[in-house]
C-alpha atoms as a PDB file:
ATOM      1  CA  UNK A   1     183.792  59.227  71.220  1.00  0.00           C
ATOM      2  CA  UNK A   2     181.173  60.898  73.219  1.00  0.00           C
ATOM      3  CA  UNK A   3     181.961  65.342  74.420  1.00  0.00           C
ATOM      4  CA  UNK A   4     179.836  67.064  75.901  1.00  0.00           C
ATOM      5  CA  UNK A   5     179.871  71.051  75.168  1.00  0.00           C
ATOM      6  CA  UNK A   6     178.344  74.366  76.727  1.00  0.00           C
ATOM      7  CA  UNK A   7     177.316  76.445  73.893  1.00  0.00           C
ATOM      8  CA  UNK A   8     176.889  79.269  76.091  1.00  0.00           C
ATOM      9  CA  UNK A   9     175.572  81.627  73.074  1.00  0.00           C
ATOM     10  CA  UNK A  10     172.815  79.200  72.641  1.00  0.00           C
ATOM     11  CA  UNK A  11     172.450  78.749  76.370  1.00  0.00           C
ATOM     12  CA  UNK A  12     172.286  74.675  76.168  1.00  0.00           C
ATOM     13  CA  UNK A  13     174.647  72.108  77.007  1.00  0.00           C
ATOM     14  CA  UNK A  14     175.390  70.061  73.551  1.00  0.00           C
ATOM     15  CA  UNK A  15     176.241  66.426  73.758  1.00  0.00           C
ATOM     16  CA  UNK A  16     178.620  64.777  70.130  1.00  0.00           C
ATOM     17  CA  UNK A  17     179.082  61.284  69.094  1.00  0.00           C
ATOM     18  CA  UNK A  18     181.429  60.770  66.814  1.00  0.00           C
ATOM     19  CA  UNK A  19     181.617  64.755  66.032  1.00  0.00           C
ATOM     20  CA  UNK A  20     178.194  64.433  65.082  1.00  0.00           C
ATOM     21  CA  UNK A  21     175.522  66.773  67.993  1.00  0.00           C
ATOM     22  CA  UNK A  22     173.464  64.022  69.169  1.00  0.00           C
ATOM     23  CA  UNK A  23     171.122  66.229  71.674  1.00  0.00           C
ATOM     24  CA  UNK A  24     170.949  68.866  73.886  1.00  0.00           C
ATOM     25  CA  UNK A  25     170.146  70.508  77.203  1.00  0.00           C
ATOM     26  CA  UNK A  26     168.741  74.150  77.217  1.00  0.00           C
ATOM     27  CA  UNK A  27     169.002  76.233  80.597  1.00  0.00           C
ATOM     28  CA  UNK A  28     168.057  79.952  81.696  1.00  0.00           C
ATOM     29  CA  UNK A  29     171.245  81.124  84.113  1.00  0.00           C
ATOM     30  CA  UNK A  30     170.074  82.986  86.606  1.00  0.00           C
ATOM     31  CA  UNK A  31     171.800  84.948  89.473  1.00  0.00           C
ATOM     32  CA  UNK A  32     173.419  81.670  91.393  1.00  0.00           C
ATOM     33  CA  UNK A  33     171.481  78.995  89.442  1.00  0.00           C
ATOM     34  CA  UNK A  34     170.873  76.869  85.880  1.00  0.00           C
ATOM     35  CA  UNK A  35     167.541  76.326  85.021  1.00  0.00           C
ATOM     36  CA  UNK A  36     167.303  73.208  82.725  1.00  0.00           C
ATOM     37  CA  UNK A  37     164.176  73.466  80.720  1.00  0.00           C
ATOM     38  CA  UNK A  38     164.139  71.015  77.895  1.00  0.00           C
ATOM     39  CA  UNK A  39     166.530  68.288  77.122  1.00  0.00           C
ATOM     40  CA  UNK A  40     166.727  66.560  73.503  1.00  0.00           C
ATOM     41  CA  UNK A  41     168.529  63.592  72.255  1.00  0.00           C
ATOM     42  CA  UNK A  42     167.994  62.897  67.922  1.00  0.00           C
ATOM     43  CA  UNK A  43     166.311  59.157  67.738  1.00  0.00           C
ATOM     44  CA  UNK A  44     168.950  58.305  65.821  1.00  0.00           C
ATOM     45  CA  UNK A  45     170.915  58.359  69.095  1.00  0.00           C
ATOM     46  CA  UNK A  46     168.847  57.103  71.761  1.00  0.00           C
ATOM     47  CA  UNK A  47     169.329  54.008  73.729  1.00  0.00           C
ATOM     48  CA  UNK A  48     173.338  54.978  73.542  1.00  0.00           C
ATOM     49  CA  UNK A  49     173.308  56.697  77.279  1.00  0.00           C
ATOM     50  CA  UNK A  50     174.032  60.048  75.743  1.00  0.00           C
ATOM     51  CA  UNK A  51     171.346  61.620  77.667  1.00  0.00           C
ATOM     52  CA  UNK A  52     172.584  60.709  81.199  1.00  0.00           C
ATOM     53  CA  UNK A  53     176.031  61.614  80.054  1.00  0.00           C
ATOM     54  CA  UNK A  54     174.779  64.605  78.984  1.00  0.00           C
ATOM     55  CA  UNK A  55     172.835  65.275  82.063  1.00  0.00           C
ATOM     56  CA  UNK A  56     176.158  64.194  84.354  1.00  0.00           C
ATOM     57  CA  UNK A  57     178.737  66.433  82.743  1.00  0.00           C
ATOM     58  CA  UNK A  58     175.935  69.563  82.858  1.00  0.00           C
ATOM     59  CA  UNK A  59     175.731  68.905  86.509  1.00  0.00           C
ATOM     60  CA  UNK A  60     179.472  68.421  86.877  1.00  0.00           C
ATOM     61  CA  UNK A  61     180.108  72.051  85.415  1.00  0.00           C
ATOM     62  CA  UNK A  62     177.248  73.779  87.375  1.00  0.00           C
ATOM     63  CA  UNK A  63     178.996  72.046  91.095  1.00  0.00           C
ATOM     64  CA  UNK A  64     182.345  73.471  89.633  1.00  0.00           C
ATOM     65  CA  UNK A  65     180.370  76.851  89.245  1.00  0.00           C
ATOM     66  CA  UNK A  66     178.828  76.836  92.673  1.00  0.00           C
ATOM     67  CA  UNK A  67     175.813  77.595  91.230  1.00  0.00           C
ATOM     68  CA  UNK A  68     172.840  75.354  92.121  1.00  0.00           C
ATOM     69  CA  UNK A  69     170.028  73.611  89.522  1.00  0.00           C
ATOM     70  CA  UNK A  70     166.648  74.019  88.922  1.00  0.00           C
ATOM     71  CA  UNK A  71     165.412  71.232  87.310  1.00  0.00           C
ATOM     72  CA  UNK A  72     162.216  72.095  85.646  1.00  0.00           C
ATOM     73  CA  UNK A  73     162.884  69.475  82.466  1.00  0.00           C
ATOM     74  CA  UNK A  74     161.434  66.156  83.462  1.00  0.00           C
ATOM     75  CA  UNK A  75     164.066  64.182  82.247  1.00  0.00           C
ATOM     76  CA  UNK A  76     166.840  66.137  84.713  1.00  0.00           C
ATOM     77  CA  UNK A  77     164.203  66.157  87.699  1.00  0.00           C
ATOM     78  CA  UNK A  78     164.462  61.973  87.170  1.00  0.00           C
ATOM     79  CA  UNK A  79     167.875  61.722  86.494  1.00  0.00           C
ATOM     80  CA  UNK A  80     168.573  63.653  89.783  1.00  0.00           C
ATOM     81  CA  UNK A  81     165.695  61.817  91.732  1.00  0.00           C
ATOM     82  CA  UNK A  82     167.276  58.655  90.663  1.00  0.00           C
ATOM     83  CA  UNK A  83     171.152  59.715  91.579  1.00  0.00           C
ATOM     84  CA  UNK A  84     171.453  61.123  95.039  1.00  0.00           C
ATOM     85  CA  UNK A  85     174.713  62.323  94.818  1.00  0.00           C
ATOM     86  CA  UNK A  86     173.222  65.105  92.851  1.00  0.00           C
ATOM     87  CA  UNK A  87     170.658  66.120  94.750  1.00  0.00           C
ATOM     88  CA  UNK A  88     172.780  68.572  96.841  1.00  0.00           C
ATOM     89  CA  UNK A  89     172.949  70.906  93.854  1.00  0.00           C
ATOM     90  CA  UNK A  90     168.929  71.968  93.645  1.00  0.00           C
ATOM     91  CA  UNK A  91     167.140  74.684  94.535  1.00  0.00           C
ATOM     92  CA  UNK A  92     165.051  73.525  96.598  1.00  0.00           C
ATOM     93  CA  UNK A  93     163.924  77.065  97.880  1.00  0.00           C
ATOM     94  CA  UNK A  94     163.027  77.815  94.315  1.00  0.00           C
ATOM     95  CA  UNK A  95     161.224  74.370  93.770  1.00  0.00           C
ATOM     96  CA  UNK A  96     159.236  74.894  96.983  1.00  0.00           C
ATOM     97  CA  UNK A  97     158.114  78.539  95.237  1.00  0.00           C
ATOM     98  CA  UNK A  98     157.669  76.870  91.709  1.00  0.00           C
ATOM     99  CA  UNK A  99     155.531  73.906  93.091  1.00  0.00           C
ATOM    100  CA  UNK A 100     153.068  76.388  95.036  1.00  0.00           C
ATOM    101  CA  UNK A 101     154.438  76.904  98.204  1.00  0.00           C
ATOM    102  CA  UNK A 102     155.332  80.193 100.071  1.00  0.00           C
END
């Protein structure tokens, strides 16, 4: 059985197999956004789709917040690149300022 948690005093989103923490997402919460910063999933785990479940339930809670994402961890920025129906929920104000822009 797969659950996905938000540890809020730890600021990351925890993903369990079996009761056992498989990986993690950590964020920054800022006024009106999550900033996703590094995402981890234990070896032991991979290949098991934790990490996109992980990554979907995260973004599921942050819609039901109507807050918005920043995703500066690579593996989020893909995920969302790769599933449209997420891409509502960046930034992209705060992407444009991060990437250089004015």
């Amino acid at each position: 059985m797969v659950e996905v948690k938000n540890n809020e005093e730890r600021s990351r989103f925890e993903v369990y197999s079996d009761g056992e923490l498989a990986g993690f997402a950590v964020y920054r919460r800022r006024p009106g956004r999550m900033i996703f910063v590094h995402t981890e999933i234990d070896p032991a785990f991979e290949g098991r789709g934790l990490g996109s479940q992980l990554v979907t339930q995260s973004l599921d809670t942050v819609r039901a917040s109507g807050e918005q994402v920043v995703p500066l961890c690579p593996f989020y920025a893909a995920f969302i690149e790769r599933h449209p129906e997420y891409q509502d929920l960046v930034d992209a104000r705060m992407m444009e300022i991060l990437a250089g822009g004015d």
